[in-house]
Each structure stands twice: as structure tokens, then as C-alpha cells.
Protein backbone atom coordinates (compact mmCIF):
# COMPACT_ATOMS: atom_id res chain seq x y z
CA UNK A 1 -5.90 -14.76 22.55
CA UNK A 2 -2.63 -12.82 23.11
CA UNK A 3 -2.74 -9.14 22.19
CA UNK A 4 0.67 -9.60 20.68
CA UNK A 5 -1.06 -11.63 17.83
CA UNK A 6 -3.82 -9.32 17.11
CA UNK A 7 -2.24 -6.18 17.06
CA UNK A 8 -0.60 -6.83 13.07
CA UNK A 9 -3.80 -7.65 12.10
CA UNK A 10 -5.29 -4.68 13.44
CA UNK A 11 -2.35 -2.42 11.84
CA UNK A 12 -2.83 -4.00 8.45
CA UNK A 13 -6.61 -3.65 8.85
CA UNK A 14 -6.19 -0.02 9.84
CA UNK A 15 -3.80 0.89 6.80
CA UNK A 16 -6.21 -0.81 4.53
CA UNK A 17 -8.57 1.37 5.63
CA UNK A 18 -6.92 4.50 5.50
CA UNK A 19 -5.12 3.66 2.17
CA UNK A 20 -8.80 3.66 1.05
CA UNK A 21 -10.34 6.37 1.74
CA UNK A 22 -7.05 8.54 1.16
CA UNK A 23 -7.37 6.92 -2.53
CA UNK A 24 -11.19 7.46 -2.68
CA UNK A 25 -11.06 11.12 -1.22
CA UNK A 26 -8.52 11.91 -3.77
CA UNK A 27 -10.17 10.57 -6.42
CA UNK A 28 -13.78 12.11 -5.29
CA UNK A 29 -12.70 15.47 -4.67
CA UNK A 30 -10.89 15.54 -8.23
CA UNK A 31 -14.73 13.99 -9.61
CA UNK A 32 -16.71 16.71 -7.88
CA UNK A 33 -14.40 20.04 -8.30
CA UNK A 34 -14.28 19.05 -12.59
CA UNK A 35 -18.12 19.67 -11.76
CA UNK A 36 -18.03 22.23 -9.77
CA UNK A 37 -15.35 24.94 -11.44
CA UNK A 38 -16.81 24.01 -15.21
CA UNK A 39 -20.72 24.93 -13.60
CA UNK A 40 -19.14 27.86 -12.35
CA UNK A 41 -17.39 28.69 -15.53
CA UNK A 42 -20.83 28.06 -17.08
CA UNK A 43 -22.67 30.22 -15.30
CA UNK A 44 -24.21 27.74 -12.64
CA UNK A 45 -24.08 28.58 -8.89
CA UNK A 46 -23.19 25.83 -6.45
CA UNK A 47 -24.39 25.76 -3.34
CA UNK A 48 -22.48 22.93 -1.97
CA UNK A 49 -19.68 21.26 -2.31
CA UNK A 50 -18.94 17.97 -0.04
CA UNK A 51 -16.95 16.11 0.63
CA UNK A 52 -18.05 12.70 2.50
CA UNK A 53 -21.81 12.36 3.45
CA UNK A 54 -23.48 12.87 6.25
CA UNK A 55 -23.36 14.84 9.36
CA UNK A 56 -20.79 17.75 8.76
CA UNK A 57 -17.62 17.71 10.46
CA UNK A 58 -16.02 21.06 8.96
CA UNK A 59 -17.63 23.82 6.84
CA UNK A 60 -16.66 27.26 5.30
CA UNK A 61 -18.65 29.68 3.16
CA UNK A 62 -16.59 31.19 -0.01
CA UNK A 63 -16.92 34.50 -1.64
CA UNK A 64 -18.94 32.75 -4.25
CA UNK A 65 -21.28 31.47 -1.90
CA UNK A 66 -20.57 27.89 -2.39
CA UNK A 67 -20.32 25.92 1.20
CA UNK A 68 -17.57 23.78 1.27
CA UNK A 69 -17.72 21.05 3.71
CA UNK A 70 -16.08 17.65 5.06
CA UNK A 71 -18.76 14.87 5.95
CA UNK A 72 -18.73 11.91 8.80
CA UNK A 73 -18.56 9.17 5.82
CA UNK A 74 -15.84 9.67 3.65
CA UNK A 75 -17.12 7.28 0.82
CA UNK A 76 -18.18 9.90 -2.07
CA UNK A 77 -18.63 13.42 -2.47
CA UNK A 78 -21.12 15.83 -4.17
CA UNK A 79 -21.85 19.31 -5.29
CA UNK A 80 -25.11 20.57 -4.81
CA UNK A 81 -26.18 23.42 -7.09
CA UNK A 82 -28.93 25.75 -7.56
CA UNK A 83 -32.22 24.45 -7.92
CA UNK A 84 -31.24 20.64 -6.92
CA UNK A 85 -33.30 18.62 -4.91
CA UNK A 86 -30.23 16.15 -4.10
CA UNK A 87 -26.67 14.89 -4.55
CA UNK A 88 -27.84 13.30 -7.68
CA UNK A 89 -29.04 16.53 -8.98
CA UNK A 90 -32.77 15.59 -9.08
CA UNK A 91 -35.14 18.93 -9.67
CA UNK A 92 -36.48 20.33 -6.92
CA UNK A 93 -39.62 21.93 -8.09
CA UNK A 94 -40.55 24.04 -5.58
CA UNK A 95 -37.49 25.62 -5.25
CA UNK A 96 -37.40 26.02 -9.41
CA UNK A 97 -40.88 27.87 -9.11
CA UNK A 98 -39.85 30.31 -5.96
CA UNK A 99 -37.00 31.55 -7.99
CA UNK A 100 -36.60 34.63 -9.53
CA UNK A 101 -36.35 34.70 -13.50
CA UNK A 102 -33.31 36.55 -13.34
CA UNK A 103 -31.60 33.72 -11.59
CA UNK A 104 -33.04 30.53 -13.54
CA UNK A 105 -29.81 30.91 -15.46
CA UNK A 106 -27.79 30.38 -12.12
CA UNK A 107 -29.71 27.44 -11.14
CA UNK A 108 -28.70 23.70 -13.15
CA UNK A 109 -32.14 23.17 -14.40
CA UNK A 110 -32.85 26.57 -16.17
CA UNK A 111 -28.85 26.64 -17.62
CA UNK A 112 -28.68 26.01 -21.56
CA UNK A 113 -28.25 22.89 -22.40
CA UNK A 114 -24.90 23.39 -23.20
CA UNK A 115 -23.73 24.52 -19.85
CA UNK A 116 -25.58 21.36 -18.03
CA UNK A 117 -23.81 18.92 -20.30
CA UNK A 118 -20.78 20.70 -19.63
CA UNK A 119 -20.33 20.61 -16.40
CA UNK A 120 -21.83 17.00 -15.95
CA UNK A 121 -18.71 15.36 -18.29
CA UNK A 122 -16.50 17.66 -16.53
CA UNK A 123 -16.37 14.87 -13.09
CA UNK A 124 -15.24 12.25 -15.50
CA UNK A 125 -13.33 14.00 -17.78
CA UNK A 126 -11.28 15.11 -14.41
CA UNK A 127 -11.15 11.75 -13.30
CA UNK A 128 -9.13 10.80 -16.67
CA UNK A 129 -7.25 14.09 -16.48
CA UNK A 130 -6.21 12.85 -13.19
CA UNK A 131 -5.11 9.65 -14.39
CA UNK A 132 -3.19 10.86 -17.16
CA UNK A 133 -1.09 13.32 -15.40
CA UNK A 134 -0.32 10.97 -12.39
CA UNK A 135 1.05 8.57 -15.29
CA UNK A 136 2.85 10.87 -17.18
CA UNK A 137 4.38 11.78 -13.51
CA UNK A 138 5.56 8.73 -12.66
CA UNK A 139 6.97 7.54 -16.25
CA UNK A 140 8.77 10.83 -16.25
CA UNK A 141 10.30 10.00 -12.90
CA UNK A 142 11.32 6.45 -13.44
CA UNK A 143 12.82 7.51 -17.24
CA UNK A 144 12.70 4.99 -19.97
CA UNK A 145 14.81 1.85 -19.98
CA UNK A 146 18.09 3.34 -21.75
CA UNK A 147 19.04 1.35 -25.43
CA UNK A 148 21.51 -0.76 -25.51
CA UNK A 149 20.39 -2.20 -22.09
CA UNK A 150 22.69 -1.16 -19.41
CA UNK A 151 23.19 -2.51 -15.71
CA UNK A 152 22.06 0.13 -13.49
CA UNK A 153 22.26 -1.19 -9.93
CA UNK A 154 22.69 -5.30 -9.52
CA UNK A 155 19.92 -6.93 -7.59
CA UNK A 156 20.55 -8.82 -4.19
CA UNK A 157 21.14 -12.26 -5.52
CA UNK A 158 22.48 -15.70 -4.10
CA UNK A 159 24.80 -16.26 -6.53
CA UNK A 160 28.70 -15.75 -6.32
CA UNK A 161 31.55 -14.97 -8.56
CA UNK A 162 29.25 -12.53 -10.45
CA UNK A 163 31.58 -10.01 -12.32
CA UNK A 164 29.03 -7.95 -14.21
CA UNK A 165 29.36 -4.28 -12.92
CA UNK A 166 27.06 -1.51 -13.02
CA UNK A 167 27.09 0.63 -15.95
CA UNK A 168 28.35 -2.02 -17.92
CA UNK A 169 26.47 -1.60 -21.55
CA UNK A 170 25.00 -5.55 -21.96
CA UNK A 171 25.80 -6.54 -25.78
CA UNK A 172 25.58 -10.08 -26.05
CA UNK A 173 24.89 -13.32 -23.62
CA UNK A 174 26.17 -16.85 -24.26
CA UNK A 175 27.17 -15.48 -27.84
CA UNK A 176 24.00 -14.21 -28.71
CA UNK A 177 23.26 -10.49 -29.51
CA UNK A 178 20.88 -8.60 -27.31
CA UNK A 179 17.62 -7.45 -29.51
CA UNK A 180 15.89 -3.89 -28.20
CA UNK A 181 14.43 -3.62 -24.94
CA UNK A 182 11.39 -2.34 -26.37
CA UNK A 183 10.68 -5.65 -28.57
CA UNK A 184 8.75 -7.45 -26.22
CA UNK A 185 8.64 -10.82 -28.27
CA UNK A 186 11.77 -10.69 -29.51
CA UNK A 187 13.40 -10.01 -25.68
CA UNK A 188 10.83 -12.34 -24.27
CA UNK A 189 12.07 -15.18 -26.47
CA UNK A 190 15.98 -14.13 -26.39
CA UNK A 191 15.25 -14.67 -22.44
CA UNK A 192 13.44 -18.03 -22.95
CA UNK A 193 16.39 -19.24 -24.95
CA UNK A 194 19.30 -18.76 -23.02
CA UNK A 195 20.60 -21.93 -21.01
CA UNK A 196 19.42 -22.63 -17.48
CA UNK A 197 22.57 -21.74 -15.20
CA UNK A 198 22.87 -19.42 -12.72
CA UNK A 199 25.92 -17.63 -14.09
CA UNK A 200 26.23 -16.76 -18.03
CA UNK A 201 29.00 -15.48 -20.09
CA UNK A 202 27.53 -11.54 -20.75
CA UNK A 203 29.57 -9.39 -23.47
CA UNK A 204 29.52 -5.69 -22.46
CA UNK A 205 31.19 -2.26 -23.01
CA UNK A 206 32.75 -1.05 -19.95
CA UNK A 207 34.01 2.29 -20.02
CA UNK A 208 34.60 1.63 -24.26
CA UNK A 209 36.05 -1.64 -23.62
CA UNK A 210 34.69 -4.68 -24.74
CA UNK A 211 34.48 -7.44 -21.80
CA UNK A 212 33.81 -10.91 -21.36
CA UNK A 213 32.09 -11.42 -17.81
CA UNK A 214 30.29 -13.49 -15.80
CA UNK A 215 26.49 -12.12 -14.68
CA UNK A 216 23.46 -14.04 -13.66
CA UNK A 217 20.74 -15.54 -15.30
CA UNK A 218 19.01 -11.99 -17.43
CA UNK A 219 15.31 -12.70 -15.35
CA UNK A 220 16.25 -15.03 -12.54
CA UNK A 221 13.52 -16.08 -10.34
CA UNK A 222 13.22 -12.78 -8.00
CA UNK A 223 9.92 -11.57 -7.25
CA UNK A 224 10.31 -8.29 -8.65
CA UNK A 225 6.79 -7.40 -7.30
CA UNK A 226 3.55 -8.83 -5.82
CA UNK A 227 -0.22 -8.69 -7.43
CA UNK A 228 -2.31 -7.76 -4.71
CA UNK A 229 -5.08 -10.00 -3.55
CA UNK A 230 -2.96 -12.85 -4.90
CA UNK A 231 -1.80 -16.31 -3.45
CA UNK A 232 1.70 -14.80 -3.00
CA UNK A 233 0.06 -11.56 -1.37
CA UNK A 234 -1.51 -14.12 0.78
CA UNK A 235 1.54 -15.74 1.72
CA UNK A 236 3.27 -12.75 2.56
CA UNK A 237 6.08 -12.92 -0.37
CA UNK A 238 8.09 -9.94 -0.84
CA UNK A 239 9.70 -7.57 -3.50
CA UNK A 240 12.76 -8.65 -3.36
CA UNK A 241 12.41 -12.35 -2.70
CA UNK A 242 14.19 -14.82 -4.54
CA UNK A 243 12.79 -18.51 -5.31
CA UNK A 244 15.70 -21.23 -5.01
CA UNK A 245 13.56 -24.38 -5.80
CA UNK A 246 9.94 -25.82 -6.06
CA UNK A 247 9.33 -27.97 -3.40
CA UNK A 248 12.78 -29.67 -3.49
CA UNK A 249 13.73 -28.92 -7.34
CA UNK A 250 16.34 -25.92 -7.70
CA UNK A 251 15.62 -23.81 -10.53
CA UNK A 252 17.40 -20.80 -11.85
CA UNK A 253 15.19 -18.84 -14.41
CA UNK A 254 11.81 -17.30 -13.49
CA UNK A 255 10.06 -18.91 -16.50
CA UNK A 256 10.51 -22.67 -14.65
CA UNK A 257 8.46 -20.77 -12.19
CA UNK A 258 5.98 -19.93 -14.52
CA UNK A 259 5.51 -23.26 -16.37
CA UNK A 260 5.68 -25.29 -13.01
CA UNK A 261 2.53 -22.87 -11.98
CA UNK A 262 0.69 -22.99 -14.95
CA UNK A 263 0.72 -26.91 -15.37
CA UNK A 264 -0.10 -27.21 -11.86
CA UNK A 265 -3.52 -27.17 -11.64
CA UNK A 266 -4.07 -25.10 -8.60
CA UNK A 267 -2.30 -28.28 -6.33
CA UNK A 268 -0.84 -26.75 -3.07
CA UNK A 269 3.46 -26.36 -3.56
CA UNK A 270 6.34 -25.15 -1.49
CA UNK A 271 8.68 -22.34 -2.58
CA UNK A 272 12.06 -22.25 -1.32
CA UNK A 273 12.71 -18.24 -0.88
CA UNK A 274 16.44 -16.66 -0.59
CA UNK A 275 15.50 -13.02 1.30
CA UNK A 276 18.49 -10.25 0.93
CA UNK A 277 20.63 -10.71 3.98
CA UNK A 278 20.92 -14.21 3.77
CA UNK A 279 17.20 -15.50 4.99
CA UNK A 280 15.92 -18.56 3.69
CA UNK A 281 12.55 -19.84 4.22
CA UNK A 282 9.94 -22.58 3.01
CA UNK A 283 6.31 -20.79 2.02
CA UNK A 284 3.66 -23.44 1.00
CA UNK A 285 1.44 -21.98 -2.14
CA UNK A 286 -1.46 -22.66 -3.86
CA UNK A 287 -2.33 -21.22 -7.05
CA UNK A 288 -5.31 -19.27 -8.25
CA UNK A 289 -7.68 -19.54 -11.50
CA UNK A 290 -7.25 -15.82 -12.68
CA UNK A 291 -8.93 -14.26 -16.40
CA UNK A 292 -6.18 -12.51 -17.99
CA UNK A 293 -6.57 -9.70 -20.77
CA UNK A 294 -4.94 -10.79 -23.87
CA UNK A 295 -3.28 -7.82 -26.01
CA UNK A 296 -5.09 -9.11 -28.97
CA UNK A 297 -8.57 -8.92 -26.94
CA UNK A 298 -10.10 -11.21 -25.15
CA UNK A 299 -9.00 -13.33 -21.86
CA UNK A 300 -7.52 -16.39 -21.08
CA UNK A 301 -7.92 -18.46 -18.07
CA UNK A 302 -4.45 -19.58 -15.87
CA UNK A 303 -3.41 -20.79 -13.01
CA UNK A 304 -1.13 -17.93 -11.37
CA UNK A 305 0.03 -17.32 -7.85
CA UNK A 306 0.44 -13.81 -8.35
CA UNK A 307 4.12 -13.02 -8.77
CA UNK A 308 5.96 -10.55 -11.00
CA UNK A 309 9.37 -10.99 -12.48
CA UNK A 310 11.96 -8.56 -13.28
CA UNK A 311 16.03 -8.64 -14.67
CA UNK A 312 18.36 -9.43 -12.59
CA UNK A 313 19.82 -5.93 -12.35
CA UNK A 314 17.78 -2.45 -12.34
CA UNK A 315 18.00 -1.04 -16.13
CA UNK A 316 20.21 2.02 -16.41
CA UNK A 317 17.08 4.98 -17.32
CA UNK A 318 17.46 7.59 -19.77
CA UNK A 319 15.31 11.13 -19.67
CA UNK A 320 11.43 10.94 -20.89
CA UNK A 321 10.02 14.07 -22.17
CA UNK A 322 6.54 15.42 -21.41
CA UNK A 323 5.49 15.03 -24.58
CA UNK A 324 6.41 11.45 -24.79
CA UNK A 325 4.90 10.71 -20.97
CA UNK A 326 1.32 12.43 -21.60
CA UNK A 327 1.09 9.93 -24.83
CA UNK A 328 2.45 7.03 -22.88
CA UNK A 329 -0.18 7.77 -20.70
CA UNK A 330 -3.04 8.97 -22.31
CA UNK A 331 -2.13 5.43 -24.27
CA UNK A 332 -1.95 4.29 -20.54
CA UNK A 333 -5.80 5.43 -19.49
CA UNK A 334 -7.47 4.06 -22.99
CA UNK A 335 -6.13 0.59 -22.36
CA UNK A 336 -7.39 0.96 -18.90
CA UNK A 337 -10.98 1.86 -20.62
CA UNK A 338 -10.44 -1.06 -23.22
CA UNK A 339 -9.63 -3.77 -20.48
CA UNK A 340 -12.49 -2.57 -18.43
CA UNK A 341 -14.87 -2.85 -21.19
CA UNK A 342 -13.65 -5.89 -22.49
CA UNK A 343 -13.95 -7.65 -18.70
CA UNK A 344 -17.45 -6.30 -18.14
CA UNK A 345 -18.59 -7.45 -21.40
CA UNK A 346 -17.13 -10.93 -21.19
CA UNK A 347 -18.52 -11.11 -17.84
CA UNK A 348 -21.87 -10.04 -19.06
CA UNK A 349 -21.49 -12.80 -21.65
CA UNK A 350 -20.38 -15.72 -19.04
CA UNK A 351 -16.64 -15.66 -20.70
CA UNK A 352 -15.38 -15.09 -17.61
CA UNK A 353 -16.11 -15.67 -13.98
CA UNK A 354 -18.19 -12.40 -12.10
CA UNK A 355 -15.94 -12.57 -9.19
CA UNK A 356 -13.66 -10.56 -11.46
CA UNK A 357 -15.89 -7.51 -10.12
CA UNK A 358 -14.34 -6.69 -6.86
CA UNK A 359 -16.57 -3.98 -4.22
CA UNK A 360 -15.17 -1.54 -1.60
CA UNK A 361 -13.81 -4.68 0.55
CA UNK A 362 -11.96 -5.46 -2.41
CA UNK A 363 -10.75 -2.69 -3.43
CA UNK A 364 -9.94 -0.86 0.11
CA UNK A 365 -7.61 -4.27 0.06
CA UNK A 366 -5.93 -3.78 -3.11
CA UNK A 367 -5.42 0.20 -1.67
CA UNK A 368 -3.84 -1.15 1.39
CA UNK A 369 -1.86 -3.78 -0.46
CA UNK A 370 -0.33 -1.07 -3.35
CA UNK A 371 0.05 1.18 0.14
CA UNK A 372 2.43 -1.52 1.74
CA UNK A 373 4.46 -1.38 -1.41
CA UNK A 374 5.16 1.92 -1.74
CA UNK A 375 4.45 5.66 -2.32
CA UNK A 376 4.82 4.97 -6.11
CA UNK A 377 2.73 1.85 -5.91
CA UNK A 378 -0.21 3.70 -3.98
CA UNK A 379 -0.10 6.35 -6.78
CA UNK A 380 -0.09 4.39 -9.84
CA UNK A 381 -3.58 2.86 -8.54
CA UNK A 382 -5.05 6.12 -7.43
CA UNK A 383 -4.47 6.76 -11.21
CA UNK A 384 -6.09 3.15 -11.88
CA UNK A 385 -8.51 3.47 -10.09
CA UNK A 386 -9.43 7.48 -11.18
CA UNK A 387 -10.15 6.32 -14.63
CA UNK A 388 -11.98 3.14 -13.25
CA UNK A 389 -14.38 5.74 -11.70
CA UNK A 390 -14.42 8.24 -14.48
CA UNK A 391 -15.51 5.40 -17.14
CA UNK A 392 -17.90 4.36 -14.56
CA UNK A 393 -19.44 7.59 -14.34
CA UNK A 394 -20.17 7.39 -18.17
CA UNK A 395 -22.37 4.74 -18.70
CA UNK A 396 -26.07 5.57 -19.54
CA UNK A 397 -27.79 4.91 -15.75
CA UNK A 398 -29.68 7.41 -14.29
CA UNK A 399 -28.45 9.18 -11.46
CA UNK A 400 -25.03 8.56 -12.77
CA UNK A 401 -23.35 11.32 -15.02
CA UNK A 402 -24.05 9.29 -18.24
CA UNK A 403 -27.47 9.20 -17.29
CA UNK A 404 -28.06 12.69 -17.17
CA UNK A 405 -26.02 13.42 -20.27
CA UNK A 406 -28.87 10.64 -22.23
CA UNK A 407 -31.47 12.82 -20.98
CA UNK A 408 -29.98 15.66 -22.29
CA UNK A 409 -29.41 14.02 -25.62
CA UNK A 410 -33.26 13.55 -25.38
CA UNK A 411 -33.70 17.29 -24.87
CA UNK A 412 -31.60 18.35 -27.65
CA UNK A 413 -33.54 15.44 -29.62
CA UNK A 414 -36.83 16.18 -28.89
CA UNK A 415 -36.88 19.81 -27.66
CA UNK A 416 -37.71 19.59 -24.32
CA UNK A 417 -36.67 17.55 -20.75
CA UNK A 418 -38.59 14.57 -20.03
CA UNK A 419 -41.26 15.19 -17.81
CA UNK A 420 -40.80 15.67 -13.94
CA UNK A 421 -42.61 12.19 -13.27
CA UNK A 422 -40.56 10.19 -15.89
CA UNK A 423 -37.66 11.46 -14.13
CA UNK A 424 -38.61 10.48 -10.67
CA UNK A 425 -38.97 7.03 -12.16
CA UNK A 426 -36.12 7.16 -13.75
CA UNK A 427 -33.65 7.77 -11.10
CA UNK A 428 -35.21 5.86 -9.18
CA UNK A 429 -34.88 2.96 -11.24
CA UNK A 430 -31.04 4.00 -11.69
CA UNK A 431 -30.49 4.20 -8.07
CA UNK A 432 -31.75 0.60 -8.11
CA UNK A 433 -29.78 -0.85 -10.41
CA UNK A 434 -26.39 0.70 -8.96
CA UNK A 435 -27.18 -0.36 -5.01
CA UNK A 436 -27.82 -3.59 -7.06
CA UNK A 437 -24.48 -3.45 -8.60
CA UNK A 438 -23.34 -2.73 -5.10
CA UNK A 439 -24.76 -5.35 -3.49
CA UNK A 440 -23.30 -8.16 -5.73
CA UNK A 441 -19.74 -6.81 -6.09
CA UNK A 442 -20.14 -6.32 -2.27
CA UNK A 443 -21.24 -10.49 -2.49
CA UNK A 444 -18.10 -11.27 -4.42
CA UNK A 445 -16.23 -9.37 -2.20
CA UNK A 446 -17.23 -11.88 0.92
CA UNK A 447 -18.16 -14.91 -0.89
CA UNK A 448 -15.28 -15.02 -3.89
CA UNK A 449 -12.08 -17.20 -3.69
């Protein structure tokens, strides 16, 4: 085989991977230091505080006496305080009996109950801290969509005698008056309704004047953005990309797209793509069976090739406040929560198919995919993927932070721990069940269409 031919492979392969554990390390070292500074608030000495596992690549001692160190496998982190046995802060009894009464309080198995439940919620509660300030970020940046809708900056199109400017205020289109932005149904079904030609008589406000001028179709068929792990990932479609027919049938609106692919039951198409310089190509397709969240709960099952739509021009953005962008996205983080619920449970239930659960193949490919498509991509799913983890974190299996927070429910319950041996079995019956969980999102990972 020509090393020519391998070496794109290898680059993608090698961004996948570093996309990965950039995302991961991020994410992890967040997890760990919510643990870490909220035991040390608390009164709990940490001895160390990794991360990566294994042998030790870099190390420093701090004033506090807390090692900090960076590990061969960057795939997790931990911290390690006084009186743990492990990274899964199992007891270690025989250091708990060698030490000193005066420093029980230091160690995480003689702290008050209060300070041990602390600092275990802190990793998650991090994790979603994270999330919500990386949205509120970004939605800051990008602004909300300014009301009336107004052209911002026209999109590469291949269409001519366009006369819609930018900065013109949009009022009306073929005679009809533009609803809000922010009514999804209402804009979804003004879009739906307008006539299928590539040019339309808009009605704007330039400068104060009214106009009458020609623009394009309001959501032409451009791919405004690409689902990773998708058929159109797969066939290398871009942002940008704009579909002239299907297989030898011009269309003009992105919903022809979208009813052609739903009623096509997964046969094997050609789209005819426009690229922005004046490229044209033919890329054969075949959709995919994928479980979609529905806003009123629940899923439903289509046929989608993994393509995202957009206007024909970028919207014109007015200012977002902080205030506004940490509700968006605290709003952001509990759907997040409420989707991932929702798929486990209908998963759980056989609603929908298990290969929904994707493992680290999966996901380092969805890292290197958001990577490839930008800075603000890649950081929107470190966010994702933050509160993924921090949810994760929560639920009641030993050797996992909700684990440890039932057994202190127990304690504060009953009045004491459970015993030394029950814990043994314990986590070692979580530790099961989450290399089990592992193993089979590892399975879908491989085996998985």
C-alpha cells in the first residue's frame, strides 16, 4: 500500500486521539480538584492528586503536602486522601489504626459526615459547574438571534441575481409576515409554507426604507453542520455544502431533503453537492435508523443521514447578558440530565436500541469529529460531555460517587458505617458492574452500525 494513502488516516486517527484525551483530561481534572479543594476546605488532607494512572511521568509536592502528579494513562484521574486504601477511596485499616487521634479528623474516614459527603458531590457538582459556564460562554459569544430577523452575512450559495443585502431587517416573504425567531413552530411552519423556488420576493427595511428584493429560499438545502458519527460524517460532507438534487431530482428547500430521507427506508442515494468556489460533486448516501428525543419525552425512531440545516444567511446577533446565558445554560445542562435519563431508561426498557450507548471508541470519535469542526465545536462537547460524566458519577454504584454518598445516607440512617467486610463486597460488586458497563458499551462501540 502507498504511504500517501495511509498517512490521512493516520492524521485523523491521531487527532481523534488527542481530541480525546484533551476533552477527558479537562473534564477529569475539573472532577477531581471539586474533590480535592472542598476536602481541603473541610478539613480533609489529600495526599494525592493524579492525574492519569499509572507509572508517574511528572510530580511536585505542595505546601499542603498534597503530591500532584501526571500519570502514563491519561484516561481518569484521582485524589487520594488520608486514610484511603485506593483511588476509589476504600478504607485502609491499617493505616486508620496507626494514626494518631489528633489527625483522624484529617483523614476521609474519621471526617464528620458532613465533610465526607461534601467533598464526594463536590466532583460532580464541578463537572456541571463546568458545563454551565462553558455554555453560558459560548451563548454569550455567539449573542442571541436579533428580533426582527436581520441578514447578517449571506451564505455562499449557487444562486444568482440575489439582491438581499446584509443588514437588511427581513419583514415579510412572498407576502407573508415573518413570525418571531424564537417561535419555533410558528417559524418552522412559515418555512414549510413558502413556495419551492430558489429566489423569493423578501420585504425588508434597509437603512429605514422599505424594499422589495429578491433573496433565496429562507433554509435552502446547505449543510449548515454535520452530526458526528453520522452517514454524512461518513461521507465526508462539509459545513458549508450545498445539496443541488437527489440522485437526479433538483430541489431547492432543505425540508425535500428531509422528507426524501425519512421515506427512504435506509436505501443507498446520491447527493448532488455545490461546495463554495464552484465545486460540484456526486456523494452516494445511505441513511441510518437513529432514536431521537422528543421535547414532549420520549423517542422516535427515523431514518436520518446526519445533516443539519441552517438559513440561508447568518442572523444579525444582538448582546446576551450573563444573567440570561447562566439560565440558558443551566436550562442547557438539565435537559442534558433529562435526555440522558430518558435514553438510559428507554434503553433499559427495550424502547430503544442499546447501541445508543457509545464507549471510549465512540466517544474519542465524536471528540475528534467536534475537533475537525472547530474550536467552538470541541468546546460545546467538552461541556456535553462534563455533565455526561458528572450525572454519571451520581448514580447509586459503589465505588462511584453516588455510591459512597448511599452509604453515607446509611450512616446518617442508622448511626454508624457499614461494616468493613460489607464494604469490601460492596465495591467490589460496584467495580463489577461498571467494567461490565464498560465492556458492553466498549461491544457497541466495535460491533454497532
Amino acid at each position: 500500500m502507498d504511504i500517501l494513502t495511509i498517512l490521512p488516516q493516520f492524521g485523523n486517527a491521531f487527532m481523534t486521539i488527542i481530541a480525546f484525551v484533551v476533552a477527558l483530561s479537562v473534564i477529569v481534572a475539573v472532577h477531581e480538584y471539586g474533590h480535592y479543594i472542598v476536602g481541603r476546605w473541610s478539613g480533609i488532607k489529600a495526599e494525592v492528586f493524579s492525574l492519569g494512572f499509572g507509572p508517574v511521568l511528572w510530580s511536585r509536592m505542595d505546601r499542603h503536602g498534597t503530591r500532584w502528579q501526571v500519570a502514563a494513562l491519561p484516561f481518569g484521574g484521582f485524589v487520594k486522601f488520608l486514610g484511603d486504601a485506593d483511588a476509589a477511596s476504600g478504607k485502609d485499616s491499617a493505616v486508620m489504626a496507626a494514626t494518631p487521634p489528633e489527625r483522624l479528623r484529617q483523614t476521609m474516614h474519621g471526617a464528620p459526615l458532613w465533610a465526607r459527603s461534601a467533598t464526594v458531590v463536590a466532583g460532580p457538582v464541578f463537572n456541571f459547574i463546568l458545563s454551565i459556564v462553558i455554555f453560558a460562554a459560548v451563548m454569550m459569544a455567539q449573542g442571541k438571534t436579533a428580533d426582527p430577523l436581520t441578514v447578517g452575512a449571506l451564505r455562499p450559495l449557487p444562486v444568482e441575481g440575489l439582491s438581499l443585502q446584509p443588514g437588511d431587517r427581513v419583514l415579510a416573504i412572498e407576502g407573508r409576515a415573518l413570525p418571531a425567531f424564537g417561535k419555533d413552530e410558528a417559524f418552522a411552519a412559515f418555512i414549510d409554507d413558502l413556495p419551492r423556488r430558489a429566489l423569493l420576493a423578501y420585504e425588508v427595511s434597509r437603512e429605514g426604507t422599505a424594499l422589495r428584493v429578491l433573496g433565496p429560499q429562507l433554509m435552502p438545502p446547505i449543510v449548515n453542520g454535520v452530526a458526528p458519527q453520522s452517514a454524512a460524517f461518513a461521507s465526508q460532507i462539509q459545513p458549508g455544502d450545498v445539496i443541488t438534487a437527489i440522485n437526479d431530482t433538483p430541489i431547492v428547500a432543505f425540508s425535500e431533503l428531509r422528507a426524501f430521507v425519512e421515506g427512504s427506508e435506509g436505501a443507498t442515494f446520491d447527493l448532488h453537492l455545490w461546495r463554495a468556489g464552484g465545486e460540484t460533486l456526486v456523494v452516494p448516501i445511505t441513511p441510518r435508523r437513529v432514536d431521537e428525543p422528543q421535547g414532549e419525552g420520549g423517542f422516535r425512531t427515523e431514518w436520518r443521514v446526519g445533516i443539519m440545516g441552517g438559513l440561508a444567511f447568518e442572523p444579525a446577533t444582538a448582546s446576551l447578558g450573563p444573567i440570561a446565558a447562566v439560565s440558558d445554560a443551566v436550562g442547557q445542562t438539565l435537559e442534558i440530565i433529562q435526555g440522558s435519563l430518558s435514553g438510559l431508561y428507554h434503553m433499559v426498557t427495550g424502547a430503544i436500541s442499546s447501541c445508543n450507548m457509545s464507549g471510549p471508541i465512540g466517544i474519542a470519535q465524536v471528540s475528534g469529529a467536534m475537533a475537525s469542526q472547530g474550536a467552538q465545536s470541541f468546546i460545546w462537547f467538552i461541556a456535553v460531555l462534563s455533565t455526561a460524566v458528572g450525572l454519571l458519577n451520581l448514580f447509586p454504584v459503589p465505588v462511584l460517587d453516588g455510591g459512597h454518598l448511599v452509604f453515607y445516607a446509611y450512616e446518617a440512617v442508622a448511626g454508624r458505617p457499614p461494616s468493613d467486610r460489607a464494604l469490601r463486597v460492596l465495591m467490589s460488586i460496584g467495580l463489577t458492574l461498571v467494567l461490565s458497563l464498560m465492556v458492553f458499551a466498549l461491544f457497541n462501540d466495535i460491533f454497532c452500525p
